[in-house]
Each structure stands twice: as structure tokens, then as C-alpha cells.
Protein backbone atom coordinates (compact mmCIF):
# COMPACT_ATOMS: atom_id res chain seq x y z
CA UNK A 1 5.97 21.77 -8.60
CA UNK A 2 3.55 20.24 -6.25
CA UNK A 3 2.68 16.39 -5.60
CA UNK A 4 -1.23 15.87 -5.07
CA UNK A 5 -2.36 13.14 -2.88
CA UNK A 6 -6.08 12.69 -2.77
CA UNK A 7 -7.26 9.88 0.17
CA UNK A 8 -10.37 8.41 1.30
CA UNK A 9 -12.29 5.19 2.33
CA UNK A 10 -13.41 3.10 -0.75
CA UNK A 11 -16.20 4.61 -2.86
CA UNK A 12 -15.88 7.93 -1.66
CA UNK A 13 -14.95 9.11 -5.10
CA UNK A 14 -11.45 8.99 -5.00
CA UNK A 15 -10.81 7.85 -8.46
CA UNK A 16 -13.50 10.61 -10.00
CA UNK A 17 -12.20 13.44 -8.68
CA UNK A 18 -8.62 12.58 -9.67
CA UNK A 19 -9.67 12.26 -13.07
CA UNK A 20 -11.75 15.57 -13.29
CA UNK A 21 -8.59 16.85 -12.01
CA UNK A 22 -6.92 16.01 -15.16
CA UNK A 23 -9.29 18.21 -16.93
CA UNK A 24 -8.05 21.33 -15.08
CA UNK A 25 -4.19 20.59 -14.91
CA UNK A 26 -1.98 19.48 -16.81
CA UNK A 27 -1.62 16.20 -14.32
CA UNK A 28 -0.97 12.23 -14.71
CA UNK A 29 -2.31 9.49 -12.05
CA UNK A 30 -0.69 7.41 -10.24
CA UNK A 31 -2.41 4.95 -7.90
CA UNK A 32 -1.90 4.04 -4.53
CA UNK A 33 -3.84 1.13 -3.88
CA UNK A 34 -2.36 -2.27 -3.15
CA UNK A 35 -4.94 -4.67 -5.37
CA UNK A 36 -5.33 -2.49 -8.34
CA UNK A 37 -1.15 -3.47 -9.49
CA UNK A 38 -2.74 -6.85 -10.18
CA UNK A 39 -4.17 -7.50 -13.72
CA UNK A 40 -6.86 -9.48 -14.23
CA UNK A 41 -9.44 -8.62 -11.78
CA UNK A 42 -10.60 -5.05 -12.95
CA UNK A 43 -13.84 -5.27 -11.99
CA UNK A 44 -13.43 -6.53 -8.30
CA UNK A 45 -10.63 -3.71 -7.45
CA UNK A 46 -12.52 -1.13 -9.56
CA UNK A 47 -10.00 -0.48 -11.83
CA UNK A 48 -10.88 2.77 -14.20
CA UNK A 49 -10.28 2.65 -18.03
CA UNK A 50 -8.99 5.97 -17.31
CA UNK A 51 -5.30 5.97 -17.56
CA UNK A 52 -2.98 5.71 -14.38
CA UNK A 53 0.33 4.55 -13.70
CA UNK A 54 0.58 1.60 -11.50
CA UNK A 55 -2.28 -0.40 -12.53
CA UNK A 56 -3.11 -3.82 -13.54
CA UNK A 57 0.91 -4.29 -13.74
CA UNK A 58 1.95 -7.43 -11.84
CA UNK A 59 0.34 -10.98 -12.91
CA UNK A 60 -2.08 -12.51 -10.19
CA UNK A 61 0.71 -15.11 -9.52
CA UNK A 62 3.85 -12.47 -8.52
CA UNK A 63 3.58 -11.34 -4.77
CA UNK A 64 3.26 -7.76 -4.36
CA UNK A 65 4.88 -5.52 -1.58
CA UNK A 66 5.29 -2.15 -0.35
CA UNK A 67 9.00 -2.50 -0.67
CA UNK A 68 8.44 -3.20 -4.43
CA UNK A 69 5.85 -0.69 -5.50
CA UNK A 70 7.94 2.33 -3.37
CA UNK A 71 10.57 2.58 -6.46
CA UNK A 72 7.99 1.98 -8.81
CA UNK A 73 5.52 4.80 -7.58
CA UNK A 74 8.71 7.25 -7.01
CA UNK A 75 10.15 7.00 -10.40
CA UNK A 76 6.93 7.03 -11.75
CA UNK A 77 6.07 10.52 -9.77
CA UNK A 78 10.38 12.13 -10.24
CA UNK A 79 8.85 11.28 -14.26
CA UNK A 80 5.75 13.14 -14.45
CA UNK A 81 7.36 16.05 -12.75
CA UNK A 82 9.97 15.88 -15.21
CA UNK A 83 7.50 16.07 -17.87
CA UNK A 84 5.83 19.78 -16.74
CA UNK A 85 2.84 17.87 -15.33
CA UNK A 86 1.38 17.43 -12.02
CA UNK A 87 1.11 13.90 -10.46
CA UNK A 88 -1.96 13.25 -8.96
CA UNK A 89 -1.31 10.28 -6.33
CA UNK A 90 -4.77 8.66 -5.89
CA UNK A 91 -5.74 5.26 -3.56
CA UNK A 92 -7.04 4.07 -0.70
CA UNK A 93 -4.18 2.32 0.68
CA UNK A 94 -2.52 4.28 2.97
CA UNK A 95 0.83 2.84 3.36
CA UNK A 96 1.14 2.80 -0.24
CA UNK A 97 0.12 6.39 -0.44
CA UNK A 98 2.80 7.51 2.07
CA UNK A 99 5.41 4.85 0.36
CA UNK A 100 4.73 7.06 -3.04
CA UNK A 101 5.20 10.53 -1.55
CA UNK A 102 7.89 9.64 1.12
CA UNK A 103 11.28 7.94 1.85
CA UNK A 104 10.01 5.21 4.57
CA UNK A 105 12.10 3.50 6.36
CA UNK A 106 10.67 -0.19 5.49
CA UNK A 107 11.83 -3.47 6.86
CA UNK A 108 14.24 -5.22 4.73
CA UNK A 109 13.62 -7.87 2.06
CA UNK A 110 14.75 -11.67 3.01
CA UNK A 111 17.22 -13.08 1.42
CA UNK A 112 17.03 -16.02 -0.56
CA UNK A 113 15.46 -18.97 1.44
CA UNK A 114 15.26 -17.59 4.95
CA UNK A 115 11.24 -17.28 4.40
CA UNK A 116 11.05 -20.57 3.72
CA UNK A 117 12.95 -21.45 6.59
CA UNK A 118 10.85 -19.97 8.73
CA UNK A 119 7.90 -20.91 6.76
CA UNK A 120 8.79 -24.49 7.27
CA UNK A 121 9.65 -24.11 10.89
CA UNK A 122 5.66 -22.31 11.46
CA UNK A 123 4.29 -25.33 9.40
CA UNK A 124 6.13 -28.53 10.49
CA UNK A 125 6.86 -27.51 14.29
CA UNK A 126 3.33 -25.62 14.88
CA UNK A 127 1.83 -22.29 15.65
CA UNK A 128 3.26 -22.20 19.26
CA UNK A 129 7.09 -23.73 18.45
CA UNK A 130 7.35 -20.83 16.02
CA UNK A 131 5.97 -18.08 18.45
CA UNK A 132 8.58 -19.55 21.25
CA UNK A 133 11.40 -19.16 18.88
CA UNK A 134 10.50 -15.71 18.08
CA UNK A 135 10.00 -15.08 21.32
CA UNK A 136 13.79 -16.06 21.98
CA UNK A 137 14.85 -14.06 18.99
CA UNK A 138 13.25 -10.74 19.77
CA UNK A 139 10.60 -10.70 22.47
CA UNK A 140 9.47 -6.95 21.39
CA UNK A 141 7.98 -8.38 18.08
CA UNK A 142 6.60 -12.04 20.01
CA UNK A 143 4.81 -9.50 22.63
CA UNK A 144 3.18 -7.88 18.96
CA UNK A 145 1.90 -10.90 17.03
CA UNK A 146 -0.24 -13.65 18.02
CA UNK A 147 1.17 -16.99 17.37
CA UNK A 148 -1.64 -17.99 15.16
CA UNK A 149 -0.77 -14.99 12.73
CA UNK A 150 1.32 -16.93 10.46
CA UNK A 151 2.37 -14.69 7.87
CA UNK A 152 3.26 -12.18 10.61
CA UNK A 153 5.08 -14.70 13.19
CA UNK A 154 7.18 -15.83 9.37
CA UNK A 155 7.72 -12.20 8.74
CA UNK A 156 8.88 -11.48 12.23
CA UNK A 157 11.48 -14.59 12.44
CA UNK A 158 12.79 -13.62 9.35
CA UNK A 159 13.51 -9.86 10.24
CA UNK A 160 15.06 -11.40 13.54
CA UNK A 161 17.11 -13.56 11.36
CA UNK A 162 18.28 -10.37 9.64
CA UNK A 163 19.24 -8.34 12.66
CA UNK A 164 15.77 -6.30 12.33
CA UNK A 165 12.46 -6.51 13.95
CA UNK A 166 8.75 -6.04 13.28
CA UNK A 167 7.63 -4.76 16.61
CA UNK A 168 8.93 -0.77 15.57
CA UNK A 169 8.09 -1.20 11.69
CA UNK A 170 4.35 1.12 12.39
CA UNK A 171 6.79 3.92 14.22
CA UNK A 172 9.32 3.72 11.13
CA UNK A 173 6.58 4.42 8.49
CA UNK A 174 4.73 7.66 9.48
CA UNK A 175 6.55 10.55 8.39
CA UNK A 176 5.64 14.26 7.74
CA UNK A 177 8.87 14.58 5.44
CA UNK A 178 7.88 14.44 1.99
CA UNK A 179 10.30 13.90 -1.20
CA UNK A 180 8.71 16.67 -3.11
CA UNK A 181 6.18 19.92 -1.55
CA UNK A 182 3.26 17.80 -1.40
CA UNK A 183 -0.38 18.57 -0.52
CA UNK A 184 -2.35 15.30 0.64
CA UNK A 185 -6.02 15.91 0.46
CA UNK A 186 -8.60 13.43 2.47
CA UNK A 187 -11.91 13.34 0.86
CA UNK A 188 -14.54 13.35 3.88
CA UNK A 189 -18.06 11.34 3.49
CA UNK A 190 -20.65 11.02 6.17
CA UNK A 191 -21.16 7.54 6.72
CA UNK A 192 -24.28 7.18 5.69
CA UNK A 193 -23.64 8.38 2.58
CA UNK A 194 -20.77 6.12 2.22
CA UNK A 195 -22.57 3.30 3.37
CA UNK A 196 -24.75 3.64 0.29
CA UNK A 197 -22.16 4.19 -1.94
CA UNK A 198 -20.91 0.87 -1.58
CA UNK A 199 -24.39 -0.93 -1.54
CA UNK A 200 -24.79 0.83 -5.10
CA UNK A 201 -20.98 -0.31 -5.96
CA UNK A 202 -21.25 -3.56 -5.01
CA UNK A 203 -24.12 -4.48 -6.65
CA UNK A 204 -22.69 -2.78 -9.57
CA UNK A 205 -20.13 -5.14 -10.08
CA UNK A 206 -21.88 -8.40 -9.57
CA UNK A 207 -24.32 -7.01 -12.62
CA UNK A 208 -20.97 -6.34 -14.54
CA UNK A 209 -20.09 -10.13 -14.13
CA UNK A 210 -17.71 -9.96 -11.03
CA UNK A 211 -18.33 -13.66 -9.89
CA UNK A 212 -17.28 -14.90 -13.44
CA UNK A 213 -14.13 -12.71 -13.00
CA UNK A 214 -13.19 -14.60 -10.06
CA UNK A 215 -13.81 -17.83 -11.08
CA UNK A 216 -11.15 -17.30 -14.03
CA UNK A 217 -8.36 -15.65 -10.97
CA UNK A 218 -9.05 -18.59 -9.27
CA UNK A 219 -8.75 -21.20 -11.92
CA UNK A 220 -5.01 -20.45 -12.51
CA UNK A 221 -2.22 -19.96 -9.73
CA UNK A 222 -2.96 -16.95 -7.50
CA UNK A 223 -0.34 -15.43 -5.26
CA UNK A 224 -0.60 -14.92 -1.50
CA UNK A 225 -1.39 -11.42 -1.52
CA UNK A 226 -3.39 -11.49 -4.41
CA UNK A 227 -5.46 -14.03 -2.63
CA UNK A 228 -6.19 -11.46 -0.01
CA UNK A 229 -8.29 -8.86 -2.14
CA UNK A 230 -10.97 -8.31 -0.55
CA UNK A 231 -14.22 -10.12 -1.91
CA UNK A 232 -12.68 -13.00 -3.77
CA UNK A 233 -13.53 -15.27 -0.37
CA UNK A 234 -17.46 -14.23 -0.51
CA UNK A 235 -18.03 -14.45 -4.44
CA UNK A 236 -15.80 -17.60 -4.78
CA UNK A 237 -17.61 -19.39 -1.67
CA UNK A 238 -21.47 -18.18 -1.18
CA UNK A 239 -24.54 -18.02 -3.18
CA UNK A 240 -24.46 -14.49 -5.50
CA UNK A 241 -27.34 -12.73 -2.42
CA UNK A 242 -25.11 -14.23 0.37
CA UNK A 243 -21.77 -13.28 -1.09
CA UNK A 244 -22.94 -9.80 -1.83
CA UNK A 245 -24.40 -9.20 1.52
CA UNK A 246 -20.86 -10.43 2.77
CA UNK A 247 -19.11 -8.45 0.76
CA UNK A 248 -20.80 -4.85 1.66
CA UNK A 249 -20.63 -5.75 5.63
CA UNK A 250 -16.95 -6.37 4.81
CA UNK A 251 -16.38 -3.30 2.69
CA UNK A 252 -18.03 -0.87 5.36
CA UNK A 253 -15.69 -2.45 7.83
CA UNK A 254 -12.72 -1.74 5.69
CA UNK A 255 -13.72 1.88 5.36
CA UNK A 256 -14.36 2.43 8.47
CA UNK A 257 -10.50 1.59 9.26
CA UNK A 258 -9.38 3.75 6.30
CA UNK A 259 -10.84 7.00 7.92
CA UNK A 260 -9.07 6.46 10.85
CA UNK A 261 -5.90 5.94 8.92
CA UNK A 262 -7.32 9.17 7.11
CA UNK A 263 -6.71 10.95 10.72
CA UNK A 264 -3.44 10.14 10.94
CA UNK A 265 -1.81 10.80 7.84
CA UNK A 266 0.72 13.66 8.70
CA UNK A 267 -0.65 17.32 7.06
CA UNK A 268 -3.37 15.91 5.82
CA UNK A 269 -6.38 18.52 4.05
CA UNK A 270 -10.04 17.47 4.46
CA UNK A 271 -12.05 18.57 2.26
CA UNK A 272 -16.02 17.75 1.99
CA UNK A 273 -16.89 14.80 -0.84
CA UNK A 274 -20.11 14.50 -0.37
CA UNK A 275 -20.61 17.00 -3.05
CA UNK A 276 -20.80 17.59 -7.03
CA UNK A 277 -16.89 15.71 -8.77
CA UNK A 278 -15.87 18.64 -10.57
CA UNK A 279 -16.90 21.01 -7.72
CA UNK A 280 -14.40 18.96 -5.42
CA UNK A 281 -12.00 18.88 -8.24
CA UNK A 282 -11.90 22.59 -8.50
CA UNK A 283 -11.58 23.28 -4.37
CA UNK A 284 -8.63 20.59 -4.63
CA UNK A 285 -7.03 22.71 -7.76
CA UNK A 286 -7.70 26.03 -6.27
CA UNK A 287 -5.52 24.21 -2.54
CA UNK A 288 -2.94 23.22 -4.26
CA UNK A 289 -1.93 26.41 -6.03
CA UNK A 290 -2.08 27.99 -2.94
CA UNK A 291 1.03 25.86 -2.05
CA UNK A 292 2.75 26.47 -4.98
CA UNK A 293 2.21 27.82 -8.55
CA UNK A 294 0.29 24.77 -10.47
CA UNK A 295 0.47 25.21 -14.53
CA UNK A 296 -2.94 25.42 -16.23
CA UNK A 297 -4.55 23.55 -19.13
């Protein structure tokens, strides 16, 4: 049977089609995007009450990796399969799209401690001690990151530590191997459009109480990474206007980088969005059976 992956900058529709796709197949989602595992902010990381495997999952305190969610998005996909029924890989995080339908070959994990080692060596010693060090340990990955990146100087010094580096981890992760036939599917919006989209989106979820949803994150411990979803800086620091004005100008700028990640994912299909859900649904069906026999409803 045949994976579906369906790809495309935020509010193209991603999440829409997937689900009218349900209707037509016998299929289950799984998502692909690296905020939506956290609970507790459904609204920001438009989260659907449609059902999907790998959302709202880990607390707002737990940090989240690609490295963790790979097993989790496999099994989940070797389980549908195993059920008769298609999975329908949906998100707009590439990486985490690619980690789902193939083996990458992904830095290793630290051990225990050796983060905070280098951690303490980046805080205590400064920006420029800890470049200089990595720049002894592997000169490749110093030549990559500037010394005022601090998570990615850490990250580097620890892989160094570990007999690995940083500097090839991009080359390692694209791949046109995939672990089962696989169609990916890129859902293509002119920019304008788009642009629009996310006006109307964003606005949407300020009226649906957005800023009181990030107060609450923010009142309890909040991991690293889950501090990092894009829009809890705006709505947690600037007037509701300012913050939302922030937050599209940040948004178009983040979908603007997710089409050209779009471009480079390996066999990719595009396939016009800017069009009726179930009419996109049906073209997207109608593809993948041409790959390989899909069961019907």
C-alpha cells in the first residue's frame, strides 16, 4: 500500500484536504509538524478536532526532537498500514515529514550530562570561549555556526564530544529512499493568496482567545522548544493590534521558507491548492492510485 504525504507552507490547506481525504479512503492522519506534539496550545498551532496521530502528545515542559518523534511517526505509519488503511502524513515541517516517511541518518542523542557540560562552558566562559573550543574540536562545524548561536554552538560541542559533527547533518537528512512506496504531494498557493490566508487565520485565532491561551503556557514551566512556537513572543509581549501585525509579518516569512523547502523535497508532486478542498482531495486520491492500488470507502 501507498504512504501519502501532503506538504505546504502554513494555511495553504494542508490539514483540510487531508481530512476530506479521509472521506474517500479508507486512511488515518498522522502529522508532521513540530509544535502541534505539544498539548495545550491548540489554538496557536492550529490543532484540528479532527483526529490524527501525533498531536497534542508531549506536555509543554518535555523537549521535543526529531530523533524522538522519528519512532513515534514510523510505528505509528508500519500500524495504520497494518490495519488495511492508508496513512495520510500531513504538516508543514519538513524535516519531520521526511523523518516520518524515511530512515534519516540523524545526529546522535547526548548522553547523560555532556549538554550541560557544554551548556555551562557557553554560559560561564562566553559566546567566543565556546566557539574557540569548537573550533579546536571540529573546525567544519565552527566554520557553520556563529558563536552567538547558542543552542547550535552547545549542539555542535556535544556531537564533537561524541565523535560526530553538525557541519554534514543537512547532507545526511535528504533522501529519496523511502521506507514504504510513498507519494509526497506539495500543495502550491500563489502568494497572494497565501498571504491572505494567514491575515484571515491569524485574526481568527486572536477572536478564538489565543492571547489567553498563552498566558496559561506561560504561567507554568515551558520547555525550550516549546518556547520557540512561533507567536508566543508577539502575543505574550505586545498590545493584541501590535502582536497580531507581528505575528502575520512573521508567519509570511515562515512560509515563504517552507516553499523553498517544498522545492527540495526529493519526488515531490505539486499539485494546485488554490482551488475547491474536496476537488484537491480527489486529484490527490486519483495520484496516488496511479502508484499503486489504493482501497476504497
Amino acid at each position: 500500500m501507498t504512504v501519502i504525504g501532503i506538504f505546504g507552507p502554513t494555511a495553504s490547506g494542508k490539514s483540510a484536504v487531508a481530512e476530506a481525504m479521509v472521506e474517500r479512503i479508507p486512511a488515518e492522519l498522522v502529522s508532521a509538524d513540530a509544535m502541534q506534539v505539544y498539548r495545550d496550545l491548540p489554538i496557536l498551532t492550529n490543532q484540528s478536532a479532527y483526529p490524527a496521530r501525533l498531536v497534542g502528545i508531549w506536555p509543554l515542559q518535555q523537549e521535543a526532537s526529531v530523533g524522538e518523534y522519528a519512532p513515534l511517526a514510523q510505528a505509528a505509519i508500519d500500524e495504520i498500514l497494518a490495519s488495511g488503511r492508508t496513512p495520510v502524513v500531513v504538516g508543514g515541517t519538513g524535516l519531520y515529514l521526511r523523518a516520518a516517511l524515511a530512515e534519516l541518518d540523524l545526529p546522535p542523542a547526548p548522553g547523560p550530562g555532556v549538554r550541560e557540560r557544554w551548556a555551562a562552558l557557553y554560559d560561564e566562559g562566553g559566546a567566543e570561549a565556546a566557539h574557540e573550543r569548537l573550533a579546536e574540536l571540529d573546525p567544519a562545524a565552527a566554520g557553520a555556526v556563529h558563536p552567538n548561536d547558542r543552542r547550535r554552538v552547545v549542539r555542535a560541542l556535544e556531537l564533537a564530544a561524541m565523535g560526530a559533527s553538525l557541519a554534514p547533518a543537512r547532507d545526511r537528512l535528504w533522501t529519496g529512499e523511502t521506507r514504504h512506496p510513498t507519494v509526497v504531494i506539495g500543495l502550491a498557493v500563489p502568494k497572494a493568496v497565501l498571504d491572505e490566508r494567514i491575515v484571515e487565520r491569524t485574526r481568527a485565532m486572536f477572536e478564538a482567545g489565543v492571547q489567553d491561551e498563552v498566558q496559561r503556557a506561560l504561567a507554568r514551566p515551558i520547555s525550550i522548544t516549546a518556547r520557540k512556537t512561533m507567536g508566543i513572543d508577539e502575543i505574550a509581549l505586545l498590545p493584541q493590534e501590535e502582536a497580531l501585525v507581528a505575528l502575520v509579518r512573521r508567519t509570511r516569512r515562515y512560509a515563504a521558507y517552507q516553499r523553498k523547502w517544498m522545492r527540495r523535497v526529493p519526488g515531490i508532486v505539486m499539485v494546485d491548492g488554490d482551488r475547491p478542498v474536496g476537488e484537491i482531495a480527489d486529484d490527490i486520491v486519483s495520484l496516488a492510485r496511479t502508484r499503486e492500488r489504493l482501497p476504497r470507502l
